[in-house]
C-alpha atoms as a PDB file:
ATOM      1  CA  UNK A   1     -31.211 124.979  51.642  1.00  0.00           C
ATOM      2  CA  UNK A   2     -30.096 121.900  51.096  1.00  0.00           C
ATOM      3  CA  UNK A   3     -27.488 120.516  48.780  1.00  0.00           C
ATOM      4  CA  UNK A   4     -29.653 119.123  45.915  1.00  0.00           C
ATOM      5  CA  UNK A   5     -31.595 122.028  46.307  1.00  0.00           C
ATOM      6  CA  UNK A   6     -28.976 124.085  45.582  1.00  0.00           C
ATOM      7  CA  UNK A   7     -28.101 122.061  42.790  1.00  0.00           C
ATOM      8  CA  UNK A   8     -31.396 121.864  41.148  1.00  0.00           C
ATOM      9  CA  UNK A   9     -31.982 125.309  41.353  1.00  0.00           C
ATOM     10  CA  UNK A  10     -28.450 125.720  39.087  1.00  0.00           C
ATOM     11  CA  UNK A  11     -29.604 123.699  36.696  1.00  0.00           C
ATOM     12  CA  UNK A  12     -33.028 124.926  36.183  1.00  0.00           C
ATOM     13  CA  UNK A  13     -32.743 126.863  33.018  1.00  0.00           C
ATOM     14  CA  UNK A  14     -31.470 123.432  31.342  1.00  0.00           C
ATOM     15  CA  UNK A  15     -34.323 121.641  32.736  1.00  0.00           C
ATOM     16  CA  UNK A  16     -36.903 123.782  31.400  1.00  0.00           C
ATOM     17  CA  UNK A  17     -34.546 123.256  28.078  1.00  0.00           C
ATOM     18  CA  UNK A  18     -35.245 119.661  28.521  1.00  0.00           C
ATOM     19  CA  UNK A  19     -38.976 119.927  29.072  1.00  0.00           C
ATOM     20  CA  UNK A  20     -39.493 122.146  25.803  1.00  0.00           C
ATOM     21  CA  UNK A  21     -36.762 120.927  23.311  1.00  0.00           C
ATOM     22  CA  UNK A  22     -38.768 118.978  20.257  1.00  0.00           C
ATOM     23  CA  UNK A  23     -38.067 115.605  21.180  1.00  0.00           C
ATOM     24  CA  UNK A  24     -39.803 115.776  24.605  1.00  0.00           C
ATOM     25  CA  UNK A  25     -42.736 118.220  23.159  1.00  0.00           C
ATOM     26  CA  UNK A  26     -43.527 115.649  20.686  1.00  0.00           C
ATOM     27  CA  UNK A  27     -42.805 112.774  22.525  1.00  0.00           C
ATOM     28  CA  UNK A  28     -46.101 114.177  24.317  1.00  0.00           C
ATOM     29  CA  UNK A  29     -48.280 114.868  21.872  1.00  0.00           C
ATOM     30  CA  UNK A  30     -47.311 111.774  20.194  1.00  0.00           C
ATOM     31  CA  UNK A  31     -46.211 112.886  16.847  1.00  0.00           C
ATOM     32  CA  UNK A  32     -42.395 112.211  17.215  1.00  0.00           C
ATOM     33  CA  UNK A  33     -41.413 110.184  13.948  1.00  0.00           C
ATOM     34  CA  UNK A  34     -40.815 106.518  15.036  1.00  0.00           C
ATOM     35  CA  UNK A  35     -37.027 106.372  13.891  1.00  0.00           C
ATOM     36  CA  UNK A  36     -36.212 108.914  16.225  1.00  0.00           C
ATOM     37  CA  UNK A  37     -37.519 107.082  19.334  1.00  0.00           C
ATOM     38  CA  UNK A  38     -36.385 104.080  17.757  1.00  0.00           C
ATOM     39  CA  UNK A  39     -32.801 105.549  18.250  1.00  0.00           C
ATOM     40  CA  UNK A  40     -33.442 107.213  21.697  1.00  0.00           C
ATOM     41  CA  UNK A  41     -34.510 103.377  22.454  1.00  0.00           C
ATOM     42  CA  UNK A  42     -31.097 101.482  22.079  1.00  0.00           C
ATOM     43  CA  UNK A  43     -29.273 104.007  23.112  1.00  0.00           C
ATOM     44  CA  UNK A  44     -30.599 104.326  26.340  1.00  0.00           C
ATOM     45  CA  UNK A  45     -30.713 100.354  26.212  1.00  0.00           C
ATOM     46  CA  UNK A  46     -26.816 100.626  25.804  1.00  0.00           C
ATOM     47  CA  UNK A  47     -26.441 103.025  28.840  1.00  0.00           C
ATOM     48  CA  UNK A  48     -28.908 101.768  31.501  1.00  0.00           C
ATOM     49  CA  UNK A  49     -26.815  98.582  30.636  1.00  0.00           C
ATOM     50  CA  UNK A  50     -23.816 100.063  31.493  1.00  0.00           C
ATOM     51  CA  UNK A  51     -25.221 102.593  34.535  1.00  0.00           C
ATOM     52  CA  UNK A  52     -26.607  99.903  36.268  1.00  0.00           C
ATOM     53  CA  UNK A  53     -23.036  98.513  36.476  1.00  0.00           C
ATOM     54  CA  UNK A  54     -22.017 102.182  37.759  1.00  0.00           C
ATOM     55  CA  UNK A  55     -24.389 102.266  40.087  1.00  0.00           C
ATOM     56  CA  UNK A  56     -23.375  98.633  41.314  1.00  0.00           C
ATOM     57  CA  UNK A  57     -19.740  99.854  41.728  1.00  0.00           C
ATOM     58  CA  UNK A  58     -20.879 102.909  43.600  1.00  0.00           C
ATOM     59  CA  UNK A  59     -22.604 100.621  45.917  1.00  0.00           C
ATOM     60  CA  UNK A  60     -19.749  98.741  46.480  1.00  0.00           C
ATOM     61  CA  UNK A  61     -17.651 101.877  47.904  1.00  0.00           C
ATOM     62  CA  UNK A  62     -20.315 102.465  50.122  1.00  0.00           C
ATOM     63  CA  UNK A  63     -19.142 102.362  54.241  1.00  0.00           C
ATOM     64  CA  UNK A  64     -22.787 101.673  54.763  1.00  0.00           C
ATOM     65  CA  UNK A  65     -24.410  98.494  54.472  1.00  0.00           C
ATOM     66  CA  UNK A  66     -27.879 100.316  54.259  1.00  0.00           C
ATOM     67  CA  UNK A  67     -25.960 102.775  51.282  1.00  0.00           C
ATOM     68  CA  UNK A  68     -24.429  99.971  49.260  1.00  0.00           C
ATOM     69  CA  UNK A  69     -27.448  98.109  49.362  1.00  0.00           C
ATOM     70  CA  UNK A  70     -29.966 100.721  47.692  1.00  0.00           C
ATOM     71  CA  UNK A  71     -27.448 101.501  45.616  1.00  0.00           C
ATOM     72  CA  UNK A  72     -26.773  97.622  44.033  1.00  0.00           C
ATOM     73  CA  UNK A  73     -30.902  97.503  43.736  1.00  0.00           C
ATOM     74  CA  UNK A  74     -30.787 100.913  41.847  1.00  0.00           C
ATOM     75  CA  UNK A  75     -28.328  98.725  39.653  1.00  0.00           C
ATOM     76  CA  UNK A  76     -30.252  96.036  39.384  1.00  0.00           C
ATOM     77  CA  UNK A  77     -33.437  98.093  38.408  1.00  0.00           C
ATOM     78  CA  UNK A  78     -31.837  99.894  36.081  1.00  0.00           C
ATOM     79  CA  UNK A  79     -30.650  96.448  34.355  1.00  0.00           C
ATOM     80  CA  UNK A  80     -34.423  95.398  34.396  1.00  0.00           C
ATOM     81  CA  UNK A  81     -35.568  98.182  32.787  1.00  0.00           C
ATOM     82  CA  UNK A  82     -33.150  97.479  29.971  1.00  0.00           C
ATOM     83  CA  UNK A  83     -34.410  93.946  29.890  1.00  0.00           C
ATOM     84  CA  UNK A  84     -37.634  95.263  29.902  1.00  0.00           C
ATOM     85  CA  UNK A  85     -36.575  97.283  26.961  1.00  0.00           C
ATOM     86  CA  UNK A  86     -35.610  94.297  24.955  1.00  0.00           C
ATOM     87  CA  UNK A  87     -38.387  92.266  26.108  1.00  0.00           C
ATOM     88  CA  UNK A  88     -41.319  94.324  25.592  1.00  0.00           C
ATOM     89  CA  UNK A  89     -40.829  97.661  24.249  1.00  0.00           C
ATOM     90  CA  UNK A  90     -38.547  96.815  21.364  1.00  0.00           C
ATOM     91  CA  UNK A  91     -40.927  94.471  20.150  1.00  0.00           C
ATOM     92  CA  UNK A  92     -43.603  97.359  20.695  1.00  0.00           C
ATOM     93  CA  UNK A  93     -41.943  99.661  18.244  1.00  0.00           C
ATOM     94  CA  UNK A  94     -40.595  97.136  15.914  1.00  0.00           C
ATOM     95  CA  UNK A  95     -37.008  97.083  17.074  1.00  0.00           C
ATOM     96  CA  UNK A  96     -35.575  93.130  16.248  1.00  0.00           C
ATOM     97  CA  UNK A  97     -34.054  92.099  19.887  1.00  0.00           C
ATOM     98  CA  UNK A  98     -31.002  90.788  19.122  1.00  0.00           C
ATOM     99  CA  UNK A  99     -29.848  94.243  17.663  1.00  0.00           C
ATOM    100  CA  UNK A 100     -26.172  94.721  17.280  1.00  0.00           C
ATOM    101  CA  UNK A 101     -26.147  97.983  18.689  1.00  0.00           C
ATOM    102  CA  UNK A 102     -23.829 100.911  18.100  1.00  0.00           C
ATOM    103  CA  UNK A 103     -22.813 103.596  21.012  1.00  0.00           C
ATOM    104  CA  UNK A 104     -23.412 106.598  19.712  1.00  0.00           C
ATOM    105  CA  UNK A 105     -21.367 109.142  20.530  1.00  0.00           C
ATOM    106  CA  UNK A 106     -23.164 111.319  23.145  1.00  0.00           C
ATOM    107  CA  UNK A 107     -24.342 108.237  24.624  1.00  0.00           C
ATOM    108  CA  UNK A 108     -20.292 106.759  24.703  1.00  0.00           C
ATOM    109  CA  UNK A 109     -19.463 110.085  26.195  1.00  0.00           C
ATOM    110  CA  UNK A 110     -21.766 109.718  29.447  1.00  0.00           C
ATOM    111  CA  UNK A 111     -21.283 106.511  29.490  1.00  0.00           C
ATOM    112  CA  UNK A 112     -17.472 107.204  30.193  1.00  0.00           C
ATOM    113  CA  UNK A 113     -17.671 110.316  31.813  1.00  0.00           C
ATOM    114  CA  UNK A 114     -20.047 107.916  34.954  1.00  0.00           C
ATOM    115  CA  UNK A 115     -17.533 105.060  35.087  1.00  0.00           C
ATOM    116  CA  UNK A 116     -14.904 107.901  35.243  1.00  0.00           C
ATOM    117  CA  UNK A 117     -16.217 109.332  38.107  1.00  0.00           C
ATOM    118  CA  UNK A 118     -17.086 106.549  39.681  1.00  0.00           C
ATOM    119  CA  UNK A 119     -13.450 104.909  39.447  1.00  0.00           C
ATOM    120  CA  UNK A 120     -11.559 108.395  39.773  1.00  0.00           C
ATOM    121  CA  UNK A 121     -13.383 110.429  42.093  1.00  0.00           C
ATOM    122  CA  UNK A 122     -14.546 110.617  45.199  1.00  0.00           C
ATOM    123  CA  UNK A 123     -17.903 108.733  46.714  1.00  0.00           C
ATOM    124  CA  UNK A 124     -19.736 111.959  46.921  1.00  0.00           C
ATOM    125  CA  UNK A 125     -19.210 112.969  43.970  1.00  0.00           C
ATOM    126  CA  UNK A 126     -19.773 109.697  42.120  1.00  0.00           C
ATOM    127  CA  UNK A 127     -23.221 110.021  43.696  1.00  0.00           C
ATOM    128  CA  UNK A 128     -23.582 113.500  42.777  1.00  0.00           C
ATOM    129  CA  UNK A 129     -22.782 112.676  38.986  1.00  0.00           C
ATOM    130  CA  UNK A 130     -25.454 109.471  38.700  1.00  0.00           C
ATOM    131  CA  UNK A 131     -28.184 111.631  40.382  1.00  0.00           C
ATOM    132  CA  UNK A 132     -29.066 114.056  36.824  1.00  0.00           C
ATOM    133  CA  UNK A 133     -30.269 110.553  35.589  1.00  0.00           C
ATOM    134  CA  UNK A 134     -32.552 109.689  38.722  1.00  0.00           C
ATOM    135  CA  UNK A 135     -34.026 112.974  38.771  1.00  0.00           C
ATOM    136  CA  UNK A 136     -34.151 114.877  35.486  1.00  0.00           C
ATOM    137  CA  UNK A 137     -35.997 111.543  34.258  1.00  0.00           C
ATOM    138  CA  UNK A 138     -38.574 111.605  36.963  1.00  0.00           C
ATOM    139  CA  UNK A 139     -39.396 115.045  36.158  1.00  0.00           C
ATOM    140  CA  UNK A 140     -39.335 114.499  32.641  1.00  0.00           C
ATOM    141  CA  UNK A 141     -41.503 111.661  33.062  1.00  0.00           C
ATOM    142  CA  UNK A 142     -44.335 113.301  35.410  1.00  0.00           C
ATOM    143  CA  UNK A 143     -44.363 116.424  33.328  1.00  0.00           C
ATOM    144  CA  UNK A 144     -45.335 113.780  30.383  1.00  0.00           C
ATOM    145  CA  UNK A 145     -47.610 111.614  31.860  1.00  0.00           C
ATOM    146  CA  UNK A 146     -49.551 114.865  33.746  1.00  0.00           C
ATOM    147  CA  UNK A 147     -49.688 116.786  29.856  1.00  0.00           C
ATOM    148  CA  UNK A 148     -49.379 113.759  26.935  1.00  0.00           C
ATOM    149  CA  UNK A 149     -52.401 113.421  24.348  1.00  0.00           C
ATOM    150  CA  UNK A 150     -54.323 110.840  25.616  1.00  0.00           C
ATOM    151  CA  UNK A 151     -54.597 107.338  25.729  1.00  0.00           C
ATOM    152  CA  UNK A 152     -53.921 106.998  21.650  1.00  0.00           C
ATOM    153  CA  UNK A 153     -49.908 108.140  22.518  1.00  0.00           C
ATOM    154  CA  UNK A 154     -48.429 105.454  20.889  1.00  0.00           C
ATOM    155  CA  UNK A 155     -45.527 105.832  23.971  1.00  0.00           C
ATOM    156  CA  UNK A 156     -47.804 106.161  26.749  1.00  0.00           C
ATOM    157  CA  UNK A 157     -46.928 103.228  27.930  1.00  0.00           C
ATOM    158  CA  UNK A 158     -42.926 103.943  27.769  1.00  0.00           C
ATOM    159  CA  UNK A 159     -43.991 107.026  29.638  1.00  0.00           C
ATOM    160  CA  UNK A 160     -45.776 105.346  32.604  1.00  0.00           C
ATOM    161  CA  UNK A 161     -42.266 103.585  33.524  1.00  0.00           C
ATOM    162  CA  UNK A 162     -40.917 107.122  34.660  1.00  0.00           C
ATOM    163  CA  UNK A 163     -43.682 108.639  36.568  1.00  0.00           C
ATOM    164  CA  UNK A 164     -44.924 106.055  39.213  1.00  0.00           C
ATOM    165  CA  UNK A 165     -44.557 105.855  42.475  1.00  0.00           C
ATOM    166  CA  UNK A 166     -41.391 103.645  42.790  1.00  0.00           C
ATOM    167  CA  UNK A 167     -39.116 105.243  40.889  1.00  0.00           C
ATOM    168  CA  UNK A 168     -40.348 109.104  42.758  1.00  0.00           C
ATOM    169  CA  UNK A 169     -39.141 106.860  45.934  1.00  0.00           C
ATOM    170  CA  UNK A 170     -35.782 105.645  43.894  1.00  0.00           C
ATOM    171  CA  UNK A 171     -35.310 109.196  43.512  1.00  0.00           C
ATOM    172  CA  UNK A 172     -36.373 110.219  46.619  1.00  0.00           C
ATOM    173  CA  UNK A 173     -33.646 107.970  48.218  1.00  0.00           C
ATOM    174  CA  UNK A 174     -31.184 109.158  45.701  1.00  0.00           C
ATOM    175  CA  UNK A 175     -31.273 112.502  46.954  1.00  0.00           C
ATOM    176  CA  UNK A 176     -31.512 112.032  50.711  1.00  0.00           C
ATOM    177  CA  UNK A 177     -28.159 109.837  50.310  1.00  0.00           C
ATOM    178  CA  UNK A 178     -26.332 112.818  48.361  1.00  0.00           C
ATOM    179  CA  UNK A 179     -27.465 115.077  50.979  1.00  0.00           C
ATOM    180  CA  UNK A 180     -26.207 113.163  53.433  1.00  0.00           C
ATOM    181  CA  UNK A 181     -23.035 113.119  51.816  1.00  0.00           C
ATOM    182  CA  UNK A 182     -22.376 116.643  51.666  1.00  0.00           C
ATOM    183  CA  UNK A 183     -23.193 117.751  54.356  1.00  0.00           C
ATOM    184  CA  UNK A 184     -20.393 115.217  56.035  1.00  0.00           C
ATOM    185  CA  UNK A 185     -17.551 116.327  53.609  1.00  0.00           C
ATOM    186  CA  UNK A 186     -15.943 119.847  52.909  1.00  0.00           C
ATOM    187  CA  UNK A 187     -16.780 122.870  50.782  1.00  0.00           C
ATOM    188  CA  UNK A 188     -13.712 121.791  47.851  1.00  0.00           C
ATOM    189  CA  UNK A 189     -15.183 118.355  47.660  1.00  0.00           C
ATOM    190  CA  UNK A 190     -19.013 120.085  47.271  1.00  0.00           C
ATOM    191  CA  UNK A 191     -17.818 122.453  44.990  1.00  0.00           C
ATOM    192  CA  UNK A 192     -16.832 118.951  43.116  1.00  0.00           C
ATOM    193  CA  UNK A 193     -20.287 117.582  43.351  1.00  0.00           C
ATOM    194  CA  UNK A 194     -21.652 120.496  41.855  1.00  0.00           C
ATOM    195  CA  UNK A 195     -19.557 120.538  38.654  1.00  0.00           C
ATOM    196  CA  UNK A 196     -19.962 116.611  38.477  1.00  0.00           C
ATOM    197  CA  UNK A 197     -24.259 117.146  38.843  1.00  0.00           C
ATOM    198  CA  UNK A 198     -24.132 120.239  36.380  1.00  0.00           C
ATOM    199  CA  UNK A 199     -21.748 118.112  33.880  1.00  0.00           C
ATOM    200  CA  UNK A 200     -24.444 114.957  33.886  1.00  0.00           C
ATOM    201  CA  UNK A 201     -26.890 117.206  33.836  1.00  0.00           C
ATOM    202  CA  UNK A 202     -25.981 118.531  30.225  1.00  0.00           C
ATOM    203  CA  UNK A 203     -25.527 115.224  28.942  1.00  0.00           C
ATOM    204  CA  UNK A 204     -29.157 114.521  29.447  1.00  0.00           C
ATOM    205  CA  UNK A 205     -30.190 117.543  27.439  1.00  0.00           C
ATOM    206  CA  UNK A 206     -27.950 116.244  24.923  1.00  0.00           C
ATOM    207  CA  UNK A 207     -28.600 112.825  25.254  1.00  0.00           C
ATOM    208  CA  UNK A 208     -32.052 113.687  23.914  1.00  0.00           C
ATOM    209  CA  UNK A 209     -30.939 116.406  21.631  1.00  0.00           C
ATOM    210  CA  UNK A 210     -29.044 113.832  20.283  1.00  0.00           C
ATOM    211  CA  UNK A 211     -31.849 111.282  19.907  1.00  0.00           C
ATOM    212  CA  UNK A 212     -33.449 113.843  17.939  1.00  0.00           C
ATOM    213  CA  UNK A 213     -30.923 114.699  15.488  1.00  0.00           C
ATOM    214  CA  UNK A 214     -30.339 110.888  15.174  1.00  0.00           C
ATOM    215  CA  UNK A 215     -26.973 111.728  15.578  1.00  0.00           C
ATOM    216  CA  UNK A 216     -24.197 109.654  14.703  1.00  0.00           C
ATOM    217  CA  UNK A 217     -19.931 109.253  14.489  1.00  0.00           C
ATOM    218  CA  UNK A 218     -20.739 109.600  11.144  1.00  0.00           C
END
């Protein structure tokens, strides 16, 4: 098995969490009150502003050329879909662009907890820690697109941007390079990976939970 096997199959219980908590049920059927994807929306504007600069840094620890240069185009896609945030879907659901946005807290705390693992740790388990995002959103995504209410979801079209083909190859990529990176280091530093993956992993069930409760540092 390999080592994002492993660590999927540790954190399946969460994903199926994920997949059936309210904010992803009725983000399907459609029905999810506006505010609350209105706040899911600049949040995750805030952090795919702030993991594409993660995943930038991460690229430039990389020994490989090939490594570091997947990883600064997963940081530069990450910034375009936050452009493309701005640009099109915040005019979509009637969020004014120039937003002074507040970091929540949940969204603050993975924020930090990335560039804290990207500066203090290791390269594997950097990777291992921005990898939750790659994949829990594909499957997210798919399991959306394959099951949403039809073509009248007023967020089908947010939906589409996490289930094509590019971003299952972003993924794809993702996990072959994690792989790859523990199965060249030692069982201490895997064991670190695996806390790192399960850590980022909760913050995505939160990060949604919180979207949900519209929660707040007040």
């Amino acid at each position: 098995m390999s080592w994002t096997d492993h660590a999927w199959k540790s954190i399946n219980p969460l994903v199926n969490s994920i997949l059936e908590m309210p904010f992803v049920k009725e983000l399907r059927s459609g029905v999810l009150p506006m505010e609350k994807f209105q706040f899911y929306m600049l949040q995750d504007a805030k952090y795919l502003e702030h993991f594409g600069r993660v995943l930038a840094y991460i690229g430039s620890k990389c020994i490989s050329n090939e490594q570091a240069q997947h990883f600064f185009d997963f940081g530069k896609n990450a910034l375009l879909v936050e452009k493309a945030l701005h640009e099109t879907y915040f005019k979509q659901f009637g969020i004014p662009s120039d937003m002074d946005i507040c970091i929540e807290p949940v969204c603050h705390h993975y924020i930090h907890f990335l560039k804290s693992m990207a500066a203090f740790e290791s390269l594997e388990v950097a990777m291992a820690a921005v990898l939750p995002c790659f994949w829990i959103y594909q499957v997210v995504g798919d399991q959306l697109y394959q099951t949403q209410s039809g073509s009248k979801n007023p967020y089908a079209a947010w939906i589409e941007t996490y289930s094509g083909e590019d971003f299952a190859e972003s993924v794809d990529l993702a996990k072959s390079y994690v792989d790859q990176m523990a199965e060249q280091t030692t069982a201490a530093v895997r064991e670190q990976m695996l806390t790192a993956f399960k850590t980022a992993s909760h913050l995505e069930f939160l990060f949604w939970k919180a979207a949900y409760e519209e929660h707040t540092w007040t």
